[in-house]
N, C-alpha and C. Protein backbone atom coordinates (compact mmCIF):
# COMPACT_ATOMS: atom_id res chain seq x y z
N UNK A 1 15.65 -6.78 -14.88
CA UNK A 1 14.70 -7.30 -15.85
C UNK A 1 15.50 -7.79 -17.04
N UNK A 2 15.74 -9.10 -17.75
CA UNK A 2 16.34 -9.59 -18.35
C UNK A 2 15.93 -9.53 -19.80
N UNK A 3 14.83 -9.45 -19.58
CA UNK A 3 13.95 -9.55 -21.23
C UNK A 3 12.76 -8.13 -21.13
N UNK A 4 12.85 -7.71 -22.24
CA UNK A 4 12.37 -6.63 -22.38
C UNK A 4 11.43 -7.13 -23.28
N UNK A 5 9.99 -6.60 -22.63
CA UNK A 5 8.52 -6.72 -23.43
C UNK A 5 8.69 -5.59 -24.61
N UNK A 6 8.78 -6.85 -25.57
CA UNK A 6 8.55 -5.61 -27.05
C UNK A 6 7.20 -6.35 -27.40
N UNK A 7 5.78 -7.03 -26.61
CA UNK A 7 4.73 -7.21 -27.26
C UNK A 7 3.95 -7.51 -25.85
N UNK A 8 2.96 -6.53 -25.41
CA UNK A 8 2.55 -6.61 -24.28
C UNK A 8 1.66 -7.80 -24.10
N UNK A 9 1.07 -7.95 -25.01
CA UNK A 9 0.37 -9.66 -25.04
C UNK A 9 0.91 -10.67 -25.75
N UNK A 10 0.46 -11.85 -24.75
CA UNK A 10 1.43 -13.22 -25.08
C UNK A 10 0.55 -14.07 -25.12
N UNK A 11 -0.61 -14.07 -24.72
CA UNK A 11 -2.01 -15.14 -24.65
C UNK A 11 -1.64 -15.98 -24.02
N UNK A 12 -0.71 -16.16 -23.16
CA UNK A 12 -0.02 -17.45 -22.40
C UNK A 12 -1.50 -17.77 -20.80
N UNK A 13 -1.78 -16.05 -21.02
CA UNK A 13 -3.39 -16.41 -20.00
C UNK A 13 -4.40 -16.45 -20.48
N UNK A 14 -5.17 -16.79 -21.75
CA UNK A 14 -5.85 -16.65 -21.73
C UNK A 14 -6.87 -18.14 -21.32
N UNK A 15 -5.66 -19.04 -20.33
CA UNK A 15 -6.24 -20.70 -19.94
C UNK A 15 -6.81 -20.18 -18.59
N UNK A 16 -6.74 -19.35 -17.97
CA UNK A 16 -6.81 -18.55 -16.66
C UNK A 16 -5.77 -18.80 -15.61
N UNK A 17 -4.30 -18.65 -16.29
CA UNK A 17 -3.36 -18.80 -15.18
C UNK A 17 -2.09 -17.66 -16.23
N UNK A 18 -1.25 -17.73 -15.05
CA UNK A 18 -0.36 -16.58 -14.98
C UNK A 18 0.92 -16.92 -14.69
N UNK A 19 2.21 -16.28 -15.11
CA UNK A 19 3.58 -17.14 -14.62
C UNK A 19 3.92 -15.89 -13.52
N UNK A 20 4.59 -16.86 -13.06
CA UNK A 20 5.39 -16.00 -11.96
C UNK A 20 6.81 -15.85 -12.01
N UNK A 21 7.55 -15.12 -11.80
CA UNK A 21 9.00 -15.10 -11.36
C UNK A 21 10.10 -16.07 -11.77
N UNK A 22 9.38 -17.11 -11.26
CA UNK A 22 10.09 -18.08 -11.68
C UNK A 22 9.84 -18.99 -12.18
N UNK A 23 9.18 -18.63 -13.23
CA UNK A 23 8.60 -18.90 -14.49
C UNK A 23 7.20 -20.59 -14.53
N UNK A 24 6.97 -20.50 -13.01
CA UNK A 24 6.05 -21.78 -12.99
C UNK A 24 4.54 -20.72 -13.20
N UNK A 25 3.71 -21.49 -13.75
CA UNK A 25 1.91 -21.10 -14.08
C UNK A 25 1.58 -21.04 -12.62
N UNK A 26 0.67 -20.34 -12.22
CA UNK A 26 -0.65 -20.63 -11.80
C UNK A 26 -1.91 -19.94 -11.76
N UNK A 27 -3.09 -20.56 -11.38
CA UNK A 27 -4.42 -20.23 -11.59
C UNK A 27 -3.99 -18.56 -11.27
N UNK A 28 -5.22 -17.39 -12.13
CA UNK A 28 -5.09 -16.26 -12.16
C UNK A 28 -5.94 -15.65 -10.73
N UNK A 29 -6.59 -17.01 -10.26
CA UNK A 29 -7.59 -16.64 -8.79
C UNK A 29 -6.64 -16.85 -7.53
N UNK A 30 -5.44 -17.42 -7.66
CA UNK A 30 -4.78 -17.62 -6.47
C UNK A 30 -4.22 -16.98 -5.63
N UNK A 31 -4.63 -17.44 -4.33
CA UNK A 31 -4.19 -16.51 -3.39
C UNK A 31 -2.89 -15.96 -3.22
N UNK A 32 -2.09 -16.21 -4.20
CA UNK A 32 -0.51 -15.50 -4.65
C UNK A 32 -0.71 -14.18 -5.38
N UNK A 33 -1.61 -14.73 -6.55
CA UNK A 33 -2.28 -13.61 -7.37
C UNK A 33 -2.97 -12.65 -6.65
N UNK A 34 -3.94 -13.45 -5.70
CA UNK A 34 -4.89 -11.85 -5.10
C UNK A 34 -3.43 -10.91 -4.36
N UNK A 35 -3.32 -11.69 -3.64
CA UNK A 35 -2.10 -10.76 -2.75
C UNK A 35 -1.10 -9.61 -4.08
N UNK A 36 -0.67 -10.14 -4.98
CA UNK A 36 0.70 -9.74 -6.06
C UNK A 36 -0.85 -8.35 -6.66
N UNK A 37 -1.79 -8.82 -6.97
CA UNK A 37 -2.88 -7.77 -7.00
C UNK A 37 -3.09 -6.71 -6.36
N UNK A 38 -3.43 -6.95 -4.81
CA UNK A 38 -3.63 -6.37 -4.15
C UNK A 38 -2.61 -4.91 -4.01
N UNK A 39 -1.47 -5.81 -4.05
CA UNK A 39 -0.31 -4.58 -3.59
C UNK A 39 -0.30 -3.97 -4.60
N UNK A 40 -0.55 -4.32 -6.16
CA UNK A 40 -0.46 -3.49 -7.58
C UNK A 40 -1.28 -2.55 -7.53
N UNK A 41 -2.62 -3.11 -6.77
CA UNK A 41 -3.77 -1.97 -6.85
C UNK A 41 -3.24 -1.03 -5.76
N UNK A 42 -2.63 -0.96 -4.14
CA UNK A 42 -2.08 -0.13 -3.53
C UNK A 42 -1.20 0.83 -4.56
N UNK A 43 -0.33 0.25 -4.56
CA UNK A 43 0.67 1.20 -5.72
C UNK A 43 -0.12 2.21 -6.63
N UNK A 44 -1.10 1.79 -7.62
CA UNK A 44 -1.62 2.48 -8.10
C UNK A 44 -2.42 3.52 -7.28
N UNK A 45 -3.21 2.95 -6.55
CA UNK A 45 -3.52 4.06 -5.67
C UNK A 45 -3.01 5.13 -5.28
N UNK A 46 -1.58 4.74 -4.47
CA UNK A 46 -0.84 5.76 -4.54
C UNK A 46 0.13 6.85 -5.36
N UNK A 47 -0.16 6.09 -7.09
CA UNK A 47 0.31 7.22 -7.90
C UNK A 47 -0.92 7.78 -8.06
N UNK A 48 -2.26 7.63 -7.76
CA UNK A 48 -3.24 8.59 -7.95
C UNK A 48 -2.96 9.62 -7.01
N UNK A 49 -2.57 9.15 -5.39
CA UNK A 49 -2.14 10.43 -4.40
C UNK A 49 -1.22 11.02 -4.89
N UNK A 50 -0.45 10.65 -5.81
CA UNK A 50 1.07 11.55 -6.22
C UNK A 50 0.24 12.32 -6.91
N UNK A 51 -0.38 12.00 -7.86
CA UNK A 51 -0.90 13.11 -8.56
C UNK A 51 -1.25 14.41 -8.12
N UNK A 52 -1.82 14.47 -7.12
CA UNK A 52 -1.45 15.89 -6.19
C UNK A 52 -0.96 16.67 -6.19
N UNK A 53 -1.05 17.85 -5.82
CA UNK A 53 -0.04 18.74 -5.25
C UNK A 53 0.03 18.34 -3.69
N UNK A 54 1.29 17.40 -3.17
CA UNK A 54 1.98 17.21 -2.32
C UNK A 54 2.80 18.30 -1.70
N UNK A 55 3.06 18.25 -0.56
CA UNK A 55 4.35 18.80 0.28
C UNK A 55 6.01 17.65 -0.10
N UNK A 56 6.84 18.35 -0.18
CA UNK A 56 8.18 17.64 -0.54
C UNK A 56 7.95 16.31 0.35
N UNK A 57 8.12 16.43 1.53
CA UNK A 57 8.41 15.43 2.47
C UNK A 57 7.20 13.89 2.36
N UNK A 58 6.34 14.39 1.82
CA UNK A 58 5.03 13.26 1.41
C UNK A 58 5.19 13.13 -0.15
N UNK A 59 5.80 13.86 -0.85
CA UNK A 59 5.98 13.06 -2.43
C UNK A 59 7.39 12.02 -2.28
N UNK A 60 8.55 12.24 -1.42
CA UNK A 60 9.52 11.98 -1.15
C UNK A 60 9.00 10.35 -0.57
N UNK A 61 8.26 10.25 0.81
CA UNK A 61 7.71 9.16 1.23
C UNK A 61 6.85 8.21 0.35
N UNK A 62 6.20 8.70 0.00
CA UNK A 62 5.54 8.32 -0.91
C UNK A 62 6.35 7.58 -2.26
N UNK A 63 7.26 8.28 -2.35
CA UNK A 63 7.94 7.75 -4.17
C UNK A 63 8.78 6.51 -3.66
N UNK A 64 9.27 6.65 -2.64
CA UNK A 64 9.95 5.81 -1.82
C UNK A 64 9.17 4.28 -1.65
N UNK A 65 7.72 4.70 -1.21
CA UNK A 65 6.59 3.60 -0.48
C UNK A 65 6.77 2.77 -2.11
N UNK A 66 6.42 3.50 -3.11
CA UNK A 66 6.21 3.01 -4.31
C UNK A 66 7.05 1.89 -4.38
N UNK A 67 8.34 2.35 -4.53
CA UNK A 67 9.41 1.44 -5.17
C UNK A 67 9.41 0.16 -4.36
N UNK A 68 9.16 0.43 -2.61
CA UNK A 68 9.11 -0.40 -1.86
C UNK A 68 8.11 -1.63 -2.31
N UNK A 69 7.08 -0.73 -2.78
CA UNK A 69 5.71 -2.06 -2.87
C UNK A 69 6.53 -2.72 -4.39
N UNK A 70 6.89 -2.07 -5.47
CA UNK A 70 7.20 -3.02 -6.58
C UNK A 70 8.39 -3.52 -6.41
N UNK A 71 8.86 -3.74 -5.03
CA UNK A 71 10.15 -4.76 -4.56
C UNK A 71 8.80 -5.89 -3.94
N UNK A 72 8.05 -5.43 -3.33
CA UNK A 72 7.02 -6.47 -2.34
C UNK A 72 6.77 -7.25 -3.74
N UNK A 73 6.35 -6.59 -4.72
CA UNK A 73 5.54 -7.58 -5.60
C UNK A 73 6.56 -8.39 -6.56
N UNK A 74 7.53 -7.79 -6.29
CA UNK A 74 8.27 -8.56 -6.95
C UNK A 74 9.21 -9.95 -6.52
N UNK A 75 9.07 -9.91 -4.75
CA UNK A 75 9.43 -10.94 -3.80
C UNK A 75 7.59 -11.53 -4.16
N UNK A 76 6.60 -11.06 -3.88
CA UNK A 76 5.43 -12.01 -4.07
C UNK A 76 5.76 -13.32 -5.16
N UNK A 77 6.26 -12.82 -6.90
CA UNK A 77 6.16 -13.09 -7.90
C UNK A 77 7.38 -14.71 -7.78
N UNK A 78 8.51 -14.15 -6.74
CA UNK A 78 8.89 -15.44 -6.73
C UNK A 78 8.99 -15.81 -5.26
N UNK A 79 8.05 -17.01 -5.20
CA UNK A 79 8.41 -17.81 -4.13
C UNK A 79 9.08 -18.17 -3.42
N UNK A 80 9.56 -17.85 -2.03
CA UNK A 80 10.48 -18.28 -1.21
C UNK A 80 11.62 -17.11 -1.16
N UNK A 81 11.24 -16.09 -1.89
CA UNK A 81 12.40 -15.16 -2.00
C UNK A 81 12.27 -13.78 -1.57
N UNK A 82 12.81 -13.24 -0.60
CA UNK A 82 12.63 -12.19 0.25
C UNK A 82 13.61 -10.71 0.05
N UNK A 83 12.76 -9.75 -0.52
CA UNK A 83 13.33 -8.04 -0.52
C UNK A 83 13.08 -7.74 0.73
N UNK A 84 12.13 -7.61 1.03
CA UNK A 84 11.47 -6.30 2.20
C UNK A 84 12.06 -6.94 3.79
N UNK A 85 12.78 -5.88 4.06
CA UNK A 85 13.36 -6.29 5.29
C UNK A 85 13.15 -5.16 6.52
N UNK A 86 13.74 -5.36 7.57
CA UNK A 86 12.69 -5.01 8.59
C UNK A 86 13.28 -3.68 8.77
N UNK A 87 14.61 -3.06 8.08
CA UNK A 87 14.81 -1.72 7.75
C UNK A 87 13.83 -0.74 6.96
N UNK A 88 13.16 -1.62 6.22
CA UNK A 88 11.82 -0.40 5.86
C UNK A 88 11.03 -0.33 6.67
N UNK A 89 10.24 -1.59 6.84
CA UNK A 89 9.93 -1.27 8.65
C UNK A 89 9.98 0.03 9.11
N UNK A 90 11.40 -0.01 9.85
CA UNK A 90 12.02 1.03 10.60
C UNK A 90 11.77 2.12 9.91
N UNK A 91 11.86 2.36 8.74
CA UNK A 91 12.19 3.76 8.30
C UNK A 91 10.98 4.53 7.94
N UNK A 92 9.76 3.01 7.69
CA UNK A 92 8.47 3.69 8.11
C UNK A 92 7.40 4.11 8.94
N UNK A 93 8.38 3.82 10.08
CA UNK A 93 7.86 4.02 11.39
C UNK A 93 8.82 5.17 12.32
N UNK A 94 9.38 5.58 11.68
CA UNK A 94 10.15 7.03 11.73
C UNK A 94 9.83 7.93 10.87
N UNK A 95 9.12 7.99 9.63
CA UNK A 95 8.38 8.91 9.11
C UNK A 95 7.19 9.22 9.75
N UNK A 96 6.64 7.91 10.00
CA UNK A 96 5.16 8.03 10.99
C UNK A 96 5.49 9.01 12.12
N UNK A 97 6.39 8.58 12.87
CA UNK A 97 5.83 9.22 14.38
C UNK A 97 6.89 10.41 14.28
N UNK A 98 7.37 11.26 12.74
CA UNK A 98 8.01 12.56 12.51
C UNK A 98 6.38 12.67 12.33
N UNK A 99 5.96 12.53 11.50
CA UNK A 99 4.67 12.95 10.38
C UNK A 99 3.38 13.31 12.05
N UNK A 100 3.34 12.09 12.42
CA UNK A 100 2.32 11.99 14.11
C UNK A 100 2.32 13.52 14.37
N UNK A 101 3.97 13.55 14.96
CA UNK A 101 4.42 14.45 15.91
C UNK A 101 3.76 15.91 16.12
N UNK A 102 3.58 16.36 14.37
CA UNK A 102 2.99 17.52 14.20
C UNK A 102 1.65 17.65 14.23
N UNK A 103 1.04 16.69 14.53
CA UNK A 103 -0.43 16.34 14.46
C UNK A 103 -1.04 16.96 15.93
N UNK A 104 -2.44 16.81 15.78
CA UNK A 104 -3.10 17.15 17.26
C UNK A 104 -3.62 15.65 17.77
N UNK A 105 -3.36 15.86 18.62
CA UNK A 105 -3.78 14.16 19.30
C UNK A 105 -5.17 13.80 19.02
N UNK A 106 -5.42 12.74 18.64
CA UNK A 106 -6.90 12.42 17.92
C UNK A 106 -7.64 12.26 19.17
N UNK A 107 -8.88 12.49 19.34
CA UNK A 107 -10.25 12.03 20.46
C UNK A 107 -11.46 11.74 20.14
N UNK A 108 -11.68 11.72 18.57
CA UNK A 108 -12.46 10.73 17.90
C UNK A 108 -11.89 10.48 16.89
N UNK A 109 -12.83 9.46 16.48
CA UNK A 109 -12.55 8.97 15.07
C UNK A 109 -12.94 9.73 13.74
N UNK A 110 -12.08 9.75 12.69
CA UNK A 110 -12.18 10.75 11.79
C UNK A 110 -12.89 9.83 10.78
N UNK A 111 -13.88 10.48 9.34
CA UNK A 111 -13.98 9.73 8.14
C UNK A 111 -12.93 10.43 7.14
N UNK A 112 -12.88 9.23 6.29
CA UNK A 112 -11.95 9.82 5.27
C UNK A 112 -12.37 10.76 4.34
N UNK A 113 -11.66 12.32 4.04
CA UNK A 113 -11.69 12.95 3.35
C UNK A 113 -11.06 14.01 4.07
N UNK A 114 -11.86 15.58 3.48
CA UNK A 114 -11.02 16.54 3.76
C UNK A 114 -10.53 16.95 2.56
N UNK A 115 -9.32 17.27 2.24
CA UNK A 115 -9.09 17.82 0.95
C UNK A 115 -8.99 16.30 0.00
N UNK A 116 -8.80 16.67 -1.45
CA UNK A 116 -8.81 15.09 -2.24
C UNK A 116 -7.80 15.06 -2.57
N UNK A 117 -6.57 15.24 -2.23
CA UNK A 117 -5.43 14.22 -1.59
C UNK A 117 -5.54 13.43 -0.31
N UNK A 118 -6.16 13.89 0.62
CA UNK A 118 -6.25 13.14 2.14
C UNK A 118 -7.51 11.89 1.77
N UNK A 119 -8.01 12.23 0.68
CA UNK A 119 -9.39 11.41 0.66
C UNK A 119 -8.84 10.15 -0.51
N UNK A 120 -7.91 10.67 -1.32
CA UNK A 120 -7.11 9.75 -1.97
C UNK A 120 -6.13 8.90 -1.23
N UNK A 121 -5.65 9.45 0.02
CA UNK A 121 -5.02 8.54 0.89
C UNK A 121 -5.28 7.79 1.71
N UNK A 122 -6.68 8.16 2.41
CA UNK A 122 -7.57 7.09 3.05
C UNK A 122 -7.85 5.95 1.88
N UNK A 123 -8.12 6.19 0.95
CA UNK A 123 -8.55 4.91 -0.35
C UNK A 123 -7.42 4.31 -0.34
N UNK A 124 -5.88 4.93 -0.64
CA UNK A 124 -5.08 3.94 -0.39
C UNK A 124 -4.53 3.30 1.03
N UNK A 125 -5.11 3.78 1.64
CA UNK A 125 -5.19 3.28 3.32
C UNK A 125 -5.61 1.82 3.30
N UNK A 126 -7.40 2.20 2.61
CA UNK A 126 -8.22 1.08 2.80
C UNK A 126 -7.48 -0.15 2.05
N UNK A 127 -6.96 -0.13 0.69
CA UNK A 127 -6.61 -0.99 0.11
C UNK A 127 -5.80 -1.41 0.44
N UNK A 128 -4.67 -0.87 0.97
CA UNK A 128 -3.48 -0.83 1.81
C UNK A 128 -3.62 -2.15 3.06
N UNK A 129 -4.77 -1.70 3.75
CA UNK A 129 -5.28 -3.09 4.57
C UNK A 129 -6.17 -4.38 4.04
N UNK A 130 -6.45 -4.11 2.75
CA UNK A 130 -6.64 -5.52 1.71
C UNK A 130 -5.60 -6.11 1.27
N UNK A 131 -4.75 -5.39 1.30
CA UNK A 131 -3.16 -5.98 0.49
C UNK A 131 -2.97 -6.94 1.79
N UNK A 132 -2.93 -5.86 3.26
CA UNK A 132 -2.44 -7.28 4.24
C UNK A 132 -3.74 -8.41 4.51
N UNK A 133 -4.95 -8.34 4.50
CA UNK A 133 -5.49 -9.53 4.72
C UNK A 133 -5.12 -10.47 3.80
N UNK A 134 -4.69 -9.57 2.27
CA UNK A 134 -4.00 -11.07 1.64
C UNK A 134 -3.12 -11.86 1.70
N UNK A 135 -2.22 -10.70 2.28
CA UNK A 135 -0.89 -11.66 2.67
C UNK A 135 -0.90 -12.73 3.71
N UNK A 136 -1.90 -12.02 4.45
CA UNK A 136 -2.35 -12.71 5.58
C UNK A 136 -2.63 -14.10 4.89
N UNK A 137 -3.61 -14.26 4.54
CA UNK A 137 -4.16 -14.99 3.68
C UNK A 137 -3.48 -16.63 3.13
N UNK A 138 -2.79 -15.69 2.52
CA UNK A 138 -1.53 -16.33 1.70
C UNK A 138 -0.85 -16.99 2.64
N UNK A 139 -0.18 -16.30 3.35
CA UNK A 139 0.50 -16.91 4.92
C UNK A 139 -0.05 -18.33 5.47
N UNK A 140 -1.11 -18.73 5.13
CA UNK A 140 -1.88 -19.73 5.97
C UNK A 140 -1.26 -20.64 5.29
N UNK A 141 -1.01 -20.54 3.64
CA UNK A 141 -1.33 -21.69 2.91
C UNK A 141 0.82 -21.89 2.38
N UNK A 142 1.69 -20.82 2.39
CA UNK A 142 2.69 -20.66 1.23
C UNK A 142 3.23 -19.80 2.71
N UNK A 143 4.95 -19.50 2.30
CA UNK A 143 5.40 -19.27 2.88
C UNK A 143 5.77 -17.71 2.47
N UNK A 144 5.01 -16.53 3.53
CA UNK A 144 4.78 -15.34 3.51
C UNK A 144 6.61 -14.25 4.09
N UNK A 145 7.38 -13.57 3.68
CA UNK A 145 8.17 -12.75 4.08
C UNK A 145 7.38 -12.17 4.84
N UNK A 146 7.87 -12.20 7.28
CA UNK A 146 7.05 -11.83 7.80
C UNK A 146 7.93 -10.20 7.79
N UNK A 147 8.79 -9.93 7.47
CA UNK A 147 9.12 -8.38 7.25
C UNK A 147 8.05 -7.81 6.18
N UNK A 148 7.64 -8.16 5.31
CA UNK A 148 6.71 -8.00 4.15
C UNK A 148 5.57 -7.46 4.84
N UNK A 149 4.80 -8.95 5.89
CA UNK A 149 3.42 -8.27 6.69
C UNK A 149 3.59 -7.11 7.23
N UNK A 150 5.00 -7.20 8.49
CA UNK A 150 5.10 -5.79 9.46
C UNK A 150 4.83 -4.42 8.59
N UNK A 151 5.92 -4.28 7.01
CA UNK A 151 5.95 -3.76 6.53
C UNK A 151 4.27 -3.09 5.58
N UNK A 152 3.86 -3.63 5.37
CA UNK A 152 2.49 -3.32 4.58
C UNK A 152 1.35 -2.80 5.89
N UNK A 153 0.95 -3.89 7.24
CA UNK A 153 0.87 -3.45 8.47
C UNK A 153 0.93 -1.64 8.66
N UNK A 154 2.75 -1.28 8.83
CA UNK A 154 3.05 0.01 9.48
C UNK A 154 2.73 0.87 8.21
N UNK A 155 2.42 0.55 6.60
CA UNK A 155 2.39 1.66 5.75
C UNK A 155 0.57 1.89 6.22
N UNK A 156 -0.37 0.89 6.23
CA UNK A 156 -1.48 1.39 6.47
C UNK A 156 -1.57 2.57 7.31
N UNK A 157 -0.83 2.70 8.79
CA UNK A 157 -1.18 3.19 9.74
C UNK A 157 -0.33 4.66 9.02
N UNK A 158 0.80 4.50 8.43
CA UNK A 158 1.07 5.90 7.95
C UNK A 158 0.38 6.64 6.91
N UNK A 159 -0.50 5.77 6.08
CA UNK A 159 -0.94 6.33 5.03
C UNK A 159 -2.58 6.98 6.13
N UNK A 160 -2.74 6.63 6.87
CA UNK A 160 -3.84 7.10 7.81
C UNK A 160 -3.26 8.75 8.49
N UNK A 161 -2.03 8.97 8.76
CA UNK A 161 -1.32 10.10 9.30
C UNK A 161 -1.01 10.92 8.05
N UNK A 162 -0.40 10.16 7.20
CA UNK A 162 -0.16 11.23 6.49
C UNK A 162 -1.54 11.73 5.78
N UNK A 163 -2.67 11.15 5.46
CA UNK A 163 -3.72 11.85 5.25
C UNK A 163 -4.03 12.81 6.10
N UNK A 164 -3.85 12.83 7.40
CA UNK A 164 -4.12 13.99 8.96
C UNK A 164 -2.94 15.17 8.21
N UNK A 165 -2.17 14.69 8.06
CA UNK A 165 -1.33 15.39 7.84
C UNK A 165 -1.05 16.28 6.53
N UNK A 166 -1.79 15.98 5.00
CA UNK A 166 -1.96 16.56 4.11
C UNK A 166 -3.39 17.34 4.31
N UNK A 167 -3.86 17.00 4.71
CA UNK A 167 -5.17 17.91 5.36
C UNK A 167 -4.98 19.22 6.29
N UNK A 168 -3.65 19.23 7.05
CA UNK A 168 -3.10 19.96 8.02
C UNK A 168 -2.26 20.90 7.09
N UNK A 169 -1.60 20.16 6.23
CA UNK A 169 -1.41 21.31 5.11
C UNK A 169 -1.49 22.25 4.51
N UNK A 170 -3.07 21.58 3.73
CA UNK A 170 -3.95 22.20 3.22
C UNK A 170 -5.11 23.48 3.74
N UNK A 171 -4.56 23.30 5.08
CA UNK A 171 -5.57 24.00 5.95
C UNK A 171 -6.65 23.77 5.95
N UNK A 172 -7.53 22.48 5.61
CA UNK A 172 -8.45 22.01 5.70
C UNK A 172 -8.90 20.77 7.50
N UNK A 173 -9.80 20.96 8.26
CA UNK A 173 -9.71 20.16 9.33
C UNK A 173 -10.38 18.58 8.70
N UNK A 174 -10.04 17.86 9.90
CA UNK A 174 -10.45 16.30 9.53
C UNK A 174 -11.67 16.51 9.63
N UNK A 175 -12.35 15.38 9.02
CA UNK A 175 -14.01 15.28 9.01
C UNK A 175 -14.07 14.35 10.63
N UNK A 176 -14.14 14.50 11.39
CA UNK A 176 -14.69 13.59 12.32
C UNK A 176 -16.33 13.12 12.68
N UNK A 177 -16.23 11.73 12.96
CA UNK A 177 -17.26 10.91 13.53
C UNK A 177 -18.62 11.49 14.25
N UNK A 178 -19.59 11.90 13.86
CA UNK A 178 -20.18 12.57 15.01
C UNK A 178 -20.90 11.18 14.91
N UNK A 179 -20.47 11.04 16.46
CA UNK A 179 -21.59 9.03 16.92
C UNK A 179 -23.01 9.61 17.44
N UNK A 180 -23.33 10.76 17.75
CA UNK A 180 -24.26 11.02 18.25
C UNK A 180 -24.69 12.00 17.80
N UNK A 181 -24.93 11.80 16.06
CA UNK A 181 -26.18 13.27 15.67
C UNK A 181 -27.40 12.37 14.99
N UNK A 182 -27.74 13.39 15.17
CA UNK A 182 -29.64 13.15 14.34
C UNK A 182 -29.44 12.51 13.40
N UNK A 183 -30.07 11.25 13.68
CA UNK A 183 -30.82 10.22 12.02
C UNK A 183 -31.62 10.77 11.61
């Protein structure tokens, strides 16, 4: 970071556009913006799950996921320019299927909650898969880092386990689906 904010407002938006990275405007509705959003609101999400009382190995993943997403948003911010490579990927798909491993094999579908860390992690689950329809999104129109998608992709599906898994903790069971009780 080259310049240090000593005045958090600049009114440079108040035309409804925003700079990016590399220092060009655009509209504050754009599908660059929703996406660079999206992942800000994940992040936050997930310092609400930090807030918790975590197990080491899920504050550890977790602090990790963080830094990862404010590298994502910070490849969003400039165009054409790529952090996230397919080693996080990897390394989040080796926490997953450590994290899986201890799990009981699912045979329905669960709702989110259980203790309110697991119910804080399904929320960042959900958003987690808004971040990728944006990228998605984005992808159609601008040129998307596809390590970026895989990457946001495999955190949904872990932030879904490790909720099984802070619940398993907690000694609390998953809420599962009943498809067939009384209306």
């Amino acid at each position: 970071m080259g310049n240090r904010l000593t005045r958090i407002y600049t009114r440079t938006g108040d035309d409804g556009t925003t700079g990016l990275g590399d220092g060009s405007r655009i509209p504050k509705d754009a599908m660059r913006v929703e996406a660079m959003g999206a992942v800000d609101e994940l992040n936050s999400a997930i310092g609400v799950l930090l807030a918790n009382d975590l197990d080491d190995t899920s504050r550890s993943t977790l602090t990790d996921i963080q830094h990862s997403l404010f590298d994502l948003g910070g490849e969003l911010s400039m165009p054409g320019t790529s952090v996230i490579s397919d080693d996080r990927v990897t390394i989040l798909e080796e926490r997953l299927d450590t994290m899986n491993n201890g799990l009981a094999p699912l045979k329905e579908f669960i709702l989110p909650g259980g203790s309110s860390a697991a119910a804080a992690c399904h929320l960042a689950r959900a958003i987690c898969r808004r971040a990728e329809r944006r990228l998605h999104s984005l992808s159609k129109t601008d040129t998307v880092n596809p390590a970026s998608i895989r990457f946001v992709n495999r955190l949904s599906d872990l932030l879904f386990v490790l909720a099984r898994h802070i619940n398993k903790e907690a000694a609390i069971a998953d809420v599962f689906w009943q498809h067939e009780r009384n209306q």
